[in-house]
N, C-alpha and C. Protein backbone atom coordinates (compact mmCIF):
# COMPACT_ATOMS: atom_id res chain seq x y z
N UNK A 1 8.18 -59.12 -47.62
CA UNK A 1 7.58 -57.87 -47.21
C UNK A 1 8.55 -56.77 -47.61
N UNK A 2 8.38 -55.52 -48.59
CA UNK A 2 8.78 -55.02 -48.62
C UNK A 2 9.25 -53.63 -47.07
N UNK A 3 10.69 -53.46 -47.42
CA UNK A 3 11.22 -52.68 -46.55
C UNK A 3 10.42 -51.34 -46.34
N UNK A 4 9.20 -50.85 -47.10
CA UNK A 4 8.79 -49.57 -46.73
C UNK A 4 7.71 -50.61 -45.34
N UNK A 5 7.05 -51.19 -45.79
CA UNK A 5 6.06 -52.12 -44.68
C UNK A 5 6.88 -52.28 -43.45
N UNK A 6 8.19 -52.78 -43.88
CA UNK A 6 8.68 -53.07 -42.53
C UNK A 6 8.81 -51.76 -41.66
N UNK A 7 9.25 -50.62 -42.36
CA UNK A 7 9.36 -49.94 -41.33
C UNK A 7 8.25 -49.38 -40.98
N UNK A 8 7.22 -49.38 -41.25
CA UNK A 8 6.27 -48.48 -41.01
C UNK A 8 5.54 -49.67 -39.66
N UNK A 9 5.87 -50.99 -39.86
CA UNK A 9 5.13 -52.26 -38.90
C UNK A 9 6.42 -52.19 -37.40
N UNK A 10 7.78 -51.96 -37.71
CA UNK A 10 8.62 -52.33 -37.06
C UNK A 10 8.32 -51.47 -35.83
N UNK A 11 7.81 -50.18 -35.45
CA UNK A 11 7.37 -49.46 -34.20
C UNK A 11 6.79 -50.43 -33.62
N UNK A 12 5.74 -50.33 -34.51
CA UNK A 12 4.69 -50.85 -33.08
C UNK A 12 5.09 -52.21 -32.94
N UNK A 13 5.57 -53.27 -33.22
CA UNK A 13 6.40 -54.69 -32.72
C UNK A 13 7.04 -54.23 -31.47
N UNK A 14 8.04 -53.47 -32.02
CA UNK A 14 9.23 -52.82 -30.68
C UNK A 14 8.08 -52.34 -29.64
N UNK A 15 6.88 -51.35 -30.08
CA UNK A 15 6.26 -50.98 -28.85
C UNK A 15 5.86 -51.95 -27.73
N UNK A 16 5.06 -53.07 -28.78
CA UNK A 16 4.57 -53.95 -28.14
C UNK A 16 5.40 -55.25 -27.60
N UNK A 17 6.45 -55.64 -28.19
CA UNK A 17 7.27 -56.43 -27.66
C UNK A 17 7.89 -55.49 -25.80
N UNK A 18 8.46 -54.12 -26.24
CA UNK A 18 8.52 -53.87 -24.89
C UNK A 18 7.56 -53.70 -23.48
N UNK A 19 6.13 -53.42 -23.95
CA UNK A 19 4.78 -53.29 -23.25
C UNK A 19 4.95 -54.66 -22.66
N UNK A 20 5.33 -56.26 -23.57
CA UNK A 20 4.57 -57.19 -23.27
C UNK A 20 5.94 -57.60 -22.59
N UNK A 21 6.84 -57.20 -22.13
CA UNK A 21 8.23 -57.84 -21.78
C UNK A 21 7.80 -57.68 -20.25
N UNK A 22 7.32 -56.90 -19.37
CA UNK A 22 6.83 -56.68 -17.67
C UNK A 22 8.33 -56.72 -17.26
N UNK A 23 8.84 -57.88 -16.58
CA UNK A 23 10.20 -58.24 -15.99
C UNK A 23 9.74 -58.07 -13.89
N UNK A 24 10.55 -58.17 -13.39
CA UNK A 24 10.80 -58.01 -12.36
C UNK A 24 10.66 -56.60 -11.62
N UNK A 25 10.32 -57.22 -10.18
CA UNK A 25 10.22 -55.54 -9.26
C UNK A 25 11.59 -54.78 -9.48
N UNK A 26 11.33 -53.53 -9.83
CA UNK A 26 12.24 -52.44 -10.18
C UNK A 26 12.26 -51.56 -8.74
N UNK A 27 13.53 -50.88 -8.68
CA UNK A 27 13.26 -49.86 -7.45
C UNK A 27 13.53 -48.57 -8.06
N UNK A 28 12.52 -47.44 -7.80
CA UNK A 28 12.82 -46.06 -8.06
C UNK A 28 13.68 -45.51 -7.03
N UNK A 29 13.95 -43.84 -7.26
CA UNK A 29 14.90 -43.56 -5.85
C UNK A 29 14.74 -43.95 -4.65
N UNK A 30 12.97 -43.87 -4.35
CA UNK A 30 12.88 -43.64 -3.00
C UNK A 30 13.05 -45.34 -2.15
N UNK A 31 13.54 -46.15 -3.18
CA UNK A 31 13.87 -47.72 -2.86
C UNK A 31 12.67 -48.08 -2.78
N UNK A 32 11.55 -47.86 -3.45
CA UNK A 32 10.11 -48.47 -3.32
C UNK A 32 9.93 -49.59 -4.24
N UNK A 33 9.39 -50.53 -4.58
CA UNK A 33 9.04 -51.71 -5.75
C UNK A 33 8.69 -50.85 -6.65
N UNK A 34 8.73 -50.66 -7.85
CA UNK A 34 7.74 -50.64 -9.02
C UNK A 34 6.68 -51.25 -9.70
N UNK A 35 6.68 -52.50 -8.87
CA UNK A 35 5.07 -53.33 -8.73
C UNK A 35 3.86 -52.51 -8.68
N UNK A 36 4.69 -51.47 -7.86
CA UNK A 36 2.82 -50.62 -7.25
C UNK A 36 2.45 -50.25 -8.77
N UNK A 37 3.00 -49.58 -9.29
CA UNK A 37 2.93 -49.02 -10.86
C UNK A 37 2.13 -49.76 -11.46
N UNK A 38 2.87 -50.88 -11.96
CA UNK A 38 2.56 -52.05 -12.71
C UNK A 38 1.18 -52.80 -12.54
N UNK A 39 1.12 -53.01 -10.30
CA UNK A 39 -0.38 -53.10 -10.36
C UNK A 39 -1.42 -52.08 -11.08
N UNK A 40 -1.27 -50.93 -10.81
CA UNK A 40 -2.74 -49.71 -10.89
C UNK A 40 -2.25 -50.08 -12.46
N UNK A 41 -1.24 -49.84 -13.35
CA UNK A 41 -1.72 -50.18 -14.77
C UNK A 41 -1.89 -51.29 -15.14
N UNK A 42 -1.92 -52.44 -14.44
CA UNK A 42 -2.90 -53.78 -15.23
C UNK A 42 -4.49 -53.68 -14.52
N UNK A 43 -4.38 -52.00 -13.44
CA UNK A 43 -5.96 -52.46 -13.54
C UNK A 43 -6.35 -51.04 -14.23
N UNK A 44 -5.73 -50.48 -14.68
CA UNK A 44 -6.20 -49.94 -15.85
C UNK A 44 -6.47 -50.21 -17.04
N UNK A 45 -5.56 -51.37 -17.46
CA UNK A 45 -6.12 -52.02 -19.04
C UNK A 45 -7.47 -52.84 -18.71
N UNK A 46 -7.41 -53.31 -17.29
CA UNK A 46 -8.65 -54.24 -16.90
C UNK A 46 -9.97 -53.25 -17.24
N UNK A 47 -9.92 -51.66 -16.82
CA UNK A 47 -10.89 -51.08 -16.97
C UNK A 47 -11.20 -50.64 -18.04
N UNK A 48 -10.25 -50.16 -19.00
CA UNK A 48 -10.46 -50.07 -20.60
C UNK A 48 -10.73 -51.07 -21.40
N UNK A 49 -10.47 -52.34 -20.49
CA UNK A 49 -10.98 -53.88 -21.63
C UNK A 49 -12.44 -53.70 -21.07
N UNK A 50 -12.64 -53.50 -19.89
CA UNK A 50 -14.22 -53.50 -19.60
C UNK A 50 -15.03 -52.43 -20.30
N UNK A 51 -14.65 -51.42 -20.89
CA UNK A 51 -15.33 -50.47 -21.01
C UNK A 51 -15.37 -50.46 -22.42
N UNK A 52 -14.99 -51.23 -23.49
CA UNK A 52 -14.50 -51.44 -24.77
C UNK A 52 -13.55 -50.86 -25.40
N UNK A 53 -13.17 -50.01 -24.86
CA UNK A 53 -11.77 -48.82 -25.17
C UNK A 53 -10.64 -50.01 -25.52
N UNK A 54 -9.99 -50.87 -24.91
CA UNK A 54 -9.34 -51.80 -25.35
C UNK A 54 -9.82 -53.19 -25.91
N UNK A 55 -9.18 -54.04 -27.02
CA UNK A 55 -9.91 -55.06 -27.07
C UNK A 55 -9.26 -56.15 -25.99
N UNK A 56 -10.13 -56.83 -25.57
CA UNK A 56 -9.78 -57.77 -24.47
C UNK A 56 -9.20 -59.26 -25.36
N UNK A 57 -7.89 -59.12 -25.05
CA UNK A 57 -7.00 -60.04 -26.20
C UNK A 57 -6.71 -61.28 -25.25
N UNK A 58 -6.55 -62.26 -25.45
CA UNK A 58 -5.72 -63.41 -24.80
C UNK A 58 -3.67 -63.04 -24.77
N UNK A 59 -4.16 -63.13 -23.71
CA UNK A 59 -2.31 -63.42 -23.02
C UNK A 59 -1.98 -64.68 -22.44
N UNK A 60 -1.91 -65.58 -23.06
CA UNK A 60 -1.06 -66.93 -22.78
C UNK A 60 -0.18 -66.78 -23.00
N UNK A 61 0.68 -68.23 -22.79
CA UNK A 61 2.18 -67.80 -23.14
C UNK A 61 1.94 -68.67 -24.73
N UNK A 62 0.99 -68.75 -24.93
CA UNK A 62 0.79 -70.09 -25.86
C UNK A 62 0.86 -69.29 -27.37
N UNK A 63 1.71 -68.84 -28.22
CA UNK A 63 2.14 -68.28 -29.68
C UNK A 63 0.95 -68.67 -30.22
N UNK A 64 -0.09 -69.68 -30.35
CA UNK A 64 -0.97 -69.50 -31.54
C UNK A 64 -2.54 -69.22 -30.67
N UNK A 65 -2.35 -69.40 -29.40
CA UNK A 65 -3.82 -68.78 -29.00
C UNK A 65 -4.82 -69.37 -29.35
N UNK A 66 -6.07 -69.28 -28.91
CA UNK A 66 -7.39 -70.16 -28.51
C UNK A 66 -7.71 -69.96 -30.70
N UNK A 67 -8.33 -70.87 -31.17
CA UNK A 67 -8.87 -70.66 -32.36
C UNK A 67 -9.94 -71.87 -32.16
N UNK A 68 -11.15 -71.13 -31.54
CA UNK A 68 -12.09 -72.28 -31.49
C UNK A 68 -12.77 -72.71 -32.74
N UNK A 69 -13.05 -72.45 -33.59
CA UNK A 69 -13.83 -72.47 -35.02
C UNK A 69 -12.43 -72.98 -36.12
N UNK A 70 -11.21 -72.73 -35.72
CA UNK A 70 -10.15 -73.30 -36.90
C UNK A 70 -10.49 -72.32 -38.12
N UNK A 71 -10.72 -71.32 -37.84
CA UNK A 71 -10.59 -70.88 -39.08
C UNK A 71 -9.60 -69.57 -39.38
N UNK A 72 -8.01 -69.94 -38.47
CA UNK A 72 -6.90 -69.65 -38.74
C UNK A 72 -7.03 -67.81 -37.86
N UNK A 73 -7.97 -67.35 -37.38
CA UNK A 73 -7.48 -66.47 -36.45
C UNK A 73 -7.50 -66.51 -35.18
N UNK A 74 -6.94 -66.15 -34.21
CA UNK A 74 -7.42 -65.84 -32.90
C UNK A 74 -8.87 -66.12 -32.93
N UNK A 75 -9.16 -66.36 -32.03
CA UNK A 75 -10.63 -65.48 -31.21
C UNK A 75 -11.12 -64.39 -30.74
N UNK A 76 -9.97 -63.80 -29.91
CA UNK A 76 -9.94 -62.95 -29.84
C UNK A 76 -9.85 -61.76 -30.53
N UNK A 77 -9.07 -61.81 -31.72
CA UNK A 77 -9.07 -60.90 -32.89
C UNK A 77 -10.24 -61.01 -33.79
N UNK A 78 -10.53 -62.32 -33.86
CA UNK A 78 -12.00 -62.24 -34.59
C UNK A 78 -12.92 -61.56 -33.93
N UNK A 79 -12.72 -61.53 -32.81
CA UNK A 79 -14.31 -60.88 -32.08
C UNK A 79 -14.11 -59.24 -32.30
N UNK A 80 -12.78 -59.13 -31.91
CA UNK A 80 -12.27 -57.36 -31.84
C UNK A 80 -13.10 -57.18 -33.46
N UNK A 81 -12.44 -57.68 -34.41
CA UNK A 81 -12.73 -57.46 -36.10
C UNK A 81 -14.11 -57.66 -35.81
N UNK A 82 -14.91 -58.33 -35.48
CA UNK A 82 -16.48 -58.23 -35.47
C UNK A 82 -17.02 -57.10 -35.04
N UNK A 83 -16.40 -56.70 -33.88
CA UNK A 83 -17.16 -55.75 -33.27
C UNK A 83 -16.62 -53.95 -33.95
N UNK A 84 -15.64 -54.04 -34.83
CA UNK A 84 -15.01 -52.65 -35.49
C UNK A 84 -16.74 -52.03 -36.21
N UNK A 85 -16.19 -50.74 -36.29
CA UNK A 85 -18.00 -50.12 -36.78
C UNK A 85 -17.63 -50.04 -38.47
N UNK A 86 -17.29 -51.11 -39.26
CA UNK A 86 -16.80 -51.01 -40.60
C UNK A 86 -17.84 -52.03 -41.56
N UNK A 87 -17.38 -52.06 -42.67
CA UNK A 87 -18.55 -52.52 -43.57
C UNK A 87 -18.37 -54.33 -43.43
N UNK A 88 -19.15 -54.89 -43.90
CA UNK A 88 -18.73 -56.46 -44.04
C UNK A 88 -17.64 -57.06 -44.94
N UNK A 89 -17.57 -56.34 -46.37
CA UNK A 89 -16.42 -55.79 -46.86
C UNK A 89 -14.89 -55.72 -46.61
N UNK A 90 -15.06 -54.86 -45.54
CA UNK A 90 -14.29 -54.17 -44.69
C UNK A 90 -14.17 -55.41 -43.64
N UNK A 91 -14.26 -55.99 -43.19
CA UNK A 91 -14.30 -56.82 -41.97
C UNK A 91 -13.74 -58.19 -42.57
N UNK A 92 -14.31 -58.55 -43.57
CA UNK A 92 -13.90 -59.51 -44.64
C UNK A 92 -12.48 -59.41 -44.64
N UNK A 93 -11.73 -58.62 -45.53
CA UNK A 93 -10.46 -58.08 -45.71
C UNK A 93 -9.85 -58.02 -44.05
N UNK A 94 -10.15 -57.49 -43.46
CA UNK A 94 -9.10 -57.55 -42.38
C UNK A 94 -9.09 -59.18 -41.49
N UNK A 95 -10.44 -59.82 -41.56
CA UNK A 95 -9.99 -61.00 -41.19
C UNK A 95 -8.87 -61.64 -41.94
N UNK A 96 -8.92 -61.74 -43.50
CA UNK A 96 -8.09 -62.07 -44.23
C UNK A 96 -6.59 -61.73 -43.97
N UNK A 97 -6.57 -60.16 -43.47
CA UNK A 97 -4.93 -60.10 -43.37
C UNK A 97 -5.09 -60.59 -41.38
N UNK A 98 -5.40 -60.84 -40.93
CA UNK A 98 -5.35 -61.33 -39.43
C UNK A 98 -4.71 -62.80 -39.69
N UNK A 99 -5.74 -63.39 -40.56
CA UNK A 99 -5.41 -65.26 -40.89
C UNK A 99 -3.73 -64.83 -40.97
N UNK A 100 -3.66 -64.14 -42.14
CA UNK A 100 -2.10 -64.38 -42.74
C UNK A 100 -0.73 -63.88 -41.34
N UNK A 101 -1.50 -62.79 -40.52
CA UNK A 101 -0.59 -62.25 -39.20
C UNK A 101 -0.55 -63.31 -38.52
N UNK A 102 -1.76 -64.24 -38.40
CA UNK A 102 -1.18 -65.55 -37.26
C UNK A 102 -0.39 -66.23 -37.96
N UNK A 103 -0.35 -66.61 -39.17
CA UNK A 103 0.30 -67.77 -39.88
C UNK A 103 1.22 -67.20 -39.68
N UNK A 104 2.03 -66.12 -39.74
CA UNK A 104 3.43 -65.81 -39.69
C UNK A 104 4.26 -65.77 -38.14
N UNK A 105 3.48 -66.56 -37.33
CA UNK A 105 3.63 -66.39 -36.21
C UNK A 105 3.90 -67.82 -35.93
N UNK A 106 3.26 -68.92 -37.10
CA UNK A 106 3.02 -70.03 -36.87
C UNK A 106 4.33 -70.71 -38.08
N UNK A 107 4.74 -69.88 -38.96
CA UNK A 107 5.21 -70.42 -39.87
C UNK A 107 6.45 -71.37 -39.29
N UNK A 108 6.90 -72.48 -39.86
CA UNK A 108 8.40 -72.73 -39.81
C UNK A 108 9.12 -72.03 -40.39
N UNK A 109 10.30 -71.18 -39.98
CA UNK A 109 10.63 -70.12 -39.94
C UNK A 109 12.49 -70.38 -41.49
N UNK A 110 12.58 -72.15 -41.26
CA UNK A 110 13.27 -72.69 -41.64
C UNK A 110 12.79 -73.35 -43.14
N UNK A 111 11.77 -72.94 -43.71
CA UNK A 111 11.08 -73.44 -44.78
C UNK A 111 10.69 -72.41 -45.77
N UNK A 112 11.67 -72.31 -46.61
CA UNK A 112 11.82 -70.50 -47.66
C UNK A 112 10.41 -70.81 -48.24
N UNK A 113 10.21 -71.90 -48.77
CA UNK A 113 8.59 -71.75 -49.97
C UNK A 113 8.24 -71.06 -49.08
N UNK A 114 7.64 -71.77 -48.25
CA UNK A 114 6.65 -71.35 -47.01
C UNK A 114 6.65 -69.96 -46.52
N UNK A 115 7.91 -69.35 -46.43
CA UNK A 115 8.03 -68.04 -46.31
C UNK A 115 7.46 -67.45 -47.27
N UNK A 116 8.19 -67.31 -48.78
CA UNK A 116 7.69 -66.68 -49.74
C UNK A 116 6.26 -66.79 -50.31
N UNK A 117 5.81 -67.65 -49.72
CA UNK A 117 4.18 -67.92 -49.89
C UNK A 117 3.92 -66.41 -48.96
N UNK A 118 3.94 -67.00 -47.66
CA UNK A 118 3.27 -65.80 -46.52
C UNK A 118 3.45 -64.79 -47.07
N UNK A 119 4.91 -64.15 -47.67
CA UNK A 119 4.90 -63.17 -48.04
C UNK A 119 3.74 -62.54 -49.26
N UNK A 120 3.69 -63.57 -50.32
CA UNK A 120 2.73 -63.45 -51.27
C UNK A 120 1.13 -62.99 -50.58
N UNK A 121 1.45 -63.88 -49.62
CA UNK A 121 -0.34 -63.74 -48.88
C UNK A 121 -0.24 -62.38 -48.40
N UNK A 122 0.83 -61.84 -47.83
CA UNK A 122 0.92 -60.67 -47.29
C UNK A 122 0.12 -59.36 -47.95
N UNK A 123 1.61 -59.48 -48.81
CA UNK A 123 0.93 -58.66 -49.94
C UNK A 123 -0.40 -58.32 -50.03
N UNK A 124 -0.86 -59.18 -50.75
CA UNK A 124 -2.59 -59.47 -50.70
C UNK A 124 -3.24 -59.30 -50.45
N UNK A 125 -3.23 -59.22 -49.11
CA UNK A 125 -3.70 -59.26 -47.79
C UNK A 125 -3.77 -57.44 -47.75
N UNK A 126 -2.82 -57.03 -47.91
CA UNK A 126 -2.81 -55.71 -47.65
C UNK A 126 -3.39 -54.75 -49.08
N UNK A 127 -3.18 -55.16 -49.85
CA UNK A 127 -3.89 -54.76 -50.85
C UNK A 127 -5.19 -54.47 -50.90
N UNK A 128 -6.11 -56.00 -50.73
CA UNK A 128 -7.20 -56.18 -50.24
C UNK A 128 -7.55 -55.27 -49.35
N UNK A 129 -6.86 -55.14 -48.37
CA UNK A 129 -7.20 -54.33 -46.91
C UNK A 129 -7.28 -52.70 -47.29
N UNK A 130 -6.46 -52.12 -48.73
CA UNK A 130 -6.70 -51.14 -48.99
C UNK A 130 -7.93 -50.71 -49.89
N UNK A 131 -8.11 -51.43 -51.09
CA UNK A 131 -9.12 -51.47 -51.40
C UNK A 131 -10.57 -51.94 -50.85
N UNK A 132 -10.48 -52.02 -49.99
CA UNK A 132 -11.89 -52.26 -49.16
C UNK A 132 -12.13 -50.97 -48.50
N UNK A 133 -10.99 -50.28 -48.45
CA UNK A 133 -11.28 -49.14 -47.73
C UNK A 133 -11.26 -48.31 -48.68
N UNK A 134 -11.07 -48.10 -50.13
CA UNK A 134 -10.86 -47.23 -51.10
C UNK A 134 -12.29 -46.13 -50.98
N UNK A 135 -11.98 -44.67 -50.95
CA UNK A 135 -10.92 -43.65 -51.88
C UNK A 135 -10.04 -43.72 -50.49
N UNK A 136 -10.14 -44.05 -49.19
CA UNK A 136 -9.42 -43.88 -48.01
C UNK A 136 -8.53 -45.17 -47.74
N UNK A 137 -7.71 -45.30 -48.59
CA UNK A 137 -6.37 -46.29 -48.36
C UNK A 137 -6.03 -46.69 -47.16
N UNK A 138 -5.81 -45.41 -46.67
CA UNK A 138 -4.77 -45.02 -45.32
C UNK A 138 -5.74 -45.76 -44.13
N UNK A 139 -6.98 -45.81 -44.10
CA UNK A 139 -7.17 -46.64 -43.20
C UNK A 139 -7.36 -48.11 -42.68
N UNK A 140 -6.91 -48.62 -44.12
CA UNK A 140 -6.65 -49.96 -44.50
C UNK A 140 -5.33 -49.98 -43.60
N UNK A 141 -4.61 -49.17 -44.12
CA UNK A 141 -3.37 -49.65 -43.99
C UNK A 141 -2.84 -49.49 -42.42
N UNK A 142 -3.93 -48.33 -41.50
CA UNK A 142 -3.63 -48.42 -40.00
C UNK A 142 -4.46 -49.70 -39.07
N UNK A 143 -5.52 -50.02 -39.71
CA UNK A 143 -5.93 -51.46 -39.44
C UNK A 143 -5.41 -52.48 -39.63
N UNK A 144 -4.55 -52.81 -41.07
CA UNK A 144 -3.51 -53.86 -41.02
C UNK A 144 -2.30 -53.39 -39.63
N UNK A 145 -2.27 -52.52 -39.68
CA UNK A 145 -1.30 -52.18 -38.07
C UNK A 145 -1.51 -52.69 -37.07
N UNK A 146 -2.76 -52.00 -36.62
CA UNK A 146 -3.48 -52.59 -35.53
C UNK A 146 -3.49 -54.07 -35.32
N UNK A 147 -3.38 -54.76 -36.19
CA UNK A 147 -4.18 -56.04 -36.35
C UNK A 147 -2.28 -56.75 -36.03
N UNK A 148 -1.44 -56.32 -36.58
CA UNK A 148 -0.18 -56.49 -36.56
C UNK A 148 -0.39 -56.43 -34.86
N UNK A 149 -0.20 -55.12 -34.05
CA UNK A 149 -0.03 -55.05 -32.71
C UNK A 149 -0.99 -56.60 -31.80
N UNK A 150 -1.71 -56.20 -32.16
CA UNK A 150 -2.81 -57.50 -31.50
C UNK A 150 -2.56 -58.71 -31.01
N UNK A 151 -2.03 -59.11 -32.40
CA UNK A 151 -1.65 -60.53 -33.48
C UNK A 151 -0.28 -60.70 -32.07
N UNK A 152 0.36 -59.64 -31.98
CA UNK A 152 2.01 -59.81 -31.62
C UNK A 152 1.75 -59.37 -29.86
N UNK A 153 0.73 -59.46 -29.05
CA UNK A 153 0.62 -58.91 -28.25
C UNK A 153 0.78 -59.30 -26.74
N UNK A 154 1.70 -60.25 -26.56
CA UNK A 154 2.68 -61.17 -25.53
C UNK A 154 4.09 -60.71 -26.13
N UNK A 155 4.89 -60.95 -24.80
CA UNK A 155 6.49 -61.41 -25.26
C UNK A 155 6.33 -62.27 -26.26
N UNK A 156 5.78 -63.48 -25.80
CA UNK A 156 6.15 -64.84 -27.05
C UNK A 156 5.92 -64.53 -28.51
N UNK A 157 4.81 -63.96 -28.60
CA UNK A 157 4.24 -63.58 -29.85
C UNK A 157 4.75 -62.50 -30.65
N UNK A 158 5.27 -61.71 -29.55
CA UNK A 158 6.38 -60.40 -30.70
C UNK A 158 7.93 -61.02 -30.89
N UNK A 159 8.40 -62.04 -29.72
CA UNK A 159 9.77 -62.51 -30.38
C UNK A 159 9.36 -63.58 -31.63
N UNK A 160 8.32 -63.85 -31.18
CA UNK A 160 8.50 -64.68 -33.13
C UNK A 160 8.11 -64.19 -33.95
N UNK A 161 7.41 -62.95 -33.80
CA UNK A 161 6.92 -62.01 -34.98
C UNK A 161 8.23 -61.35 -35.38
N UNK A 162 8.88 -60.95 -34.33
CA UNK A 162 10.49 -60.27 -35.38
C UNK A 162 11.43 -61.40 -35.97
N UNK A 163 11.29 -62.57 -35.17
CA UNK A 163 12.12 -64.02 -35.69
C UNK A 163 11.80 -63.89 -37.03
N UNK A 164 10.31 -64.01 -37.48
CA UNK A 164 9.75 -64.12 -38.80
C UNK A 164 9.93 -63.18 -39.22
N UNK A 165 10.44 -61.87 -39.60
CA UNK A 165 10.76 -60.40 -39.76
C UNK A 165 11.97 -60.52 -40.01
N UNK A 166 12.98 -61.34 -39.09
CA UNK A 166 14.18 -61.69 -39.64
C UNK A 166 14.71 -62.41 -40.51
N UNK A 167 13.63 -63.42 -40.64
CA UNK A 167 13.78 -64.63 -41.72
C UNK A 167 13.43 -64.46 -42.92
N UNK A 168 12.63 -63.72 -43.18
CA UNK A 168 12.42 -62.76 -44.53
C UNK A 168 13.01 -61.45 -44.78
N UNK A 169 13.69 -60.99 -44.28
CA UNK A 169 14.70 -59.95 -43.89
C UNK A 169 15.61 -60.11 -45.47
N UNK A 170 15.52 -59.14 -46.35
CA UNK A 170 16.49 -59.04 -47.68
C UNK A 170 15.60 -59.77 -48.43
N UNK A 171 14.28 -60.38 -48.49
CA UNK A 171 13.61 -60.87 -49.49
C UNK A 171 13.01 -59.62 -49.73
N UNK A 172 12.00 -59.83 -51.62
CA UNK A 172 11.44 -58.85 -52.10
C UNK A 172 10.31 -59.65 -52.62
N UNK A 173 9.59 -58.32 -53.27
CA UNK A 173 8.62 -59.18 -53.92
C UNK A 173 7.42 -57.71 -54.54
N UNK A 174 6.65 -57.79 -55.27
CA UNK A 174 5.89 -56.98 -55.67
C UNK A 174 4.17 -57.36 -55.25
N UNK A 175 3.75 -55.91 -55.35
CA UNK A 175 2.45 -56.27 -54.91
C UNK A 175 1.48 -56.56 -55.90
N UNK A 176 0.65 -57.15 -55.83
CA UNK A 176 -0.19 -58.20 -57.07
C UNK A 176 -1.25 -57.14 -57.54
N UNK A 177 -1.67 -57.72 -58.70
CA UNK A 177 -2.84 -56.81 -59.42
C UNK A 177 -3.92 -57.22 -59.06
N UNK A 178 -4.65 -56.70 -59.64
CA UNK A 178 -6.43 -57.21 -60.00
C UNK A 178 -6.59 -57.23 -58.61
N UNK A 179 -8.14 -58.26 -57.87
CA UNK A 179 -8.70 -58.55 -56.96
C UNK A 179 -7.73 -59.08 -56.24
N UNK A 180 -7.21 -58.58 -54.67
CA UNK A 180 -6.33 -59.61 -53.90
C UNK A 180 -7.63 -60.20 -53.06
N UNK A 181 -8.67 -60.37 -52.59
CA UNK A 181 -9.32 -60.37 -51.37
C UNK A 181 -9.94 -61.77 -51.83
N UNK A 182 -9.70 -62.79 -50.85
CA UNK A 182 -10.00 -64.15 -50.64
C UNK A 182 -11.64 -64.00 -51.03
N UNK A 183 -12.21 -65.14 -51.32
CA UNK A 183 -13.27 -65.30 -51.90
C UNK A 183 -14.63 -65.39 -50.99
């Protein structure tokens, strides 16, 4: 992954790795818990997952998450990507870069092909994701974001998303020509 990707992906990891970290009752001045907080905002995401404003994601502690169909994404992200108001096209391509966000979550982290593959898929992946959205790039490229946040959206799942961030860390690579978008 090139270093402009990383930084532009590395926020929202940090956002979401700290969102998904919770920890223990905190005390403000007045020596009160900070639980109370913490309750009214998990029933605020409860009411924005109900209302569709948020997508209603799985939080296990489990890194690869429910994939009932095996066909390498979430479920949960598949359904979010189903339900986006975008073309089939468009929906196509971002499942495609979703597959490749779990695999990097799943990769052995100790196996360079294997890395430099993902990375290749990456690429690709994002390419694809721009040209599906072409003359409007840019919204390819905040949906591959999104899909990044999602993908990484537990503790467990953002410390191995930067593990894998680290393990390709000083690799390079260029982005591919012609058609990237899976068949």
């Amino acid at each position: 992954m090139t270093s402009k990707y990383f930084r532009l992906l590395l926020p929202v990891v940090l956002a979401t790795l700290i969102s998904a970290c919770g920890g223990g009752a905190a005390s403000n001045e007045s020596g009160t818990s900070a639980n109370v907080g913490t309750s009214a905002l998990a029933e605020q995401i409860k009411a924005l997952e109900a209302s569709g404003q948020l997508p209603k994601l799985d939080r296990s502690s489990d890194i690869r998450g429910p994939d009932n169909d095996n066909n390498g994404i979430r479920d949960d992200i598949d359904a979010w990507i189903a339900a986006q108001p975008i073309s089939d096209e468009q929906k196509k391509a971002a499942r495609q870069a979703a597959r490749v966000r779990q695999a990097e979550l799943l990769v052995d982290l100790s196996n360079k092909s294997e890395l430099d593959r993902l990375g290749e898929l990456s690429m690709a992946s994002i390419v694809c994701l721009g040209d599906a959205f072409t003359p409007e790039r840019q919204l390819g490229r905040d949906l591959s974001s999104k899909i990044v946040a999602i993908t990484a959206n537990t503790k467990q799942r953002a410390k191995q998303y930067l593990a894998y961030n680290r393990a390709v860390s000083g690799s390079s690579g260029r982005l591919p020509d012609g058609n990237t978008c899976e068949p």
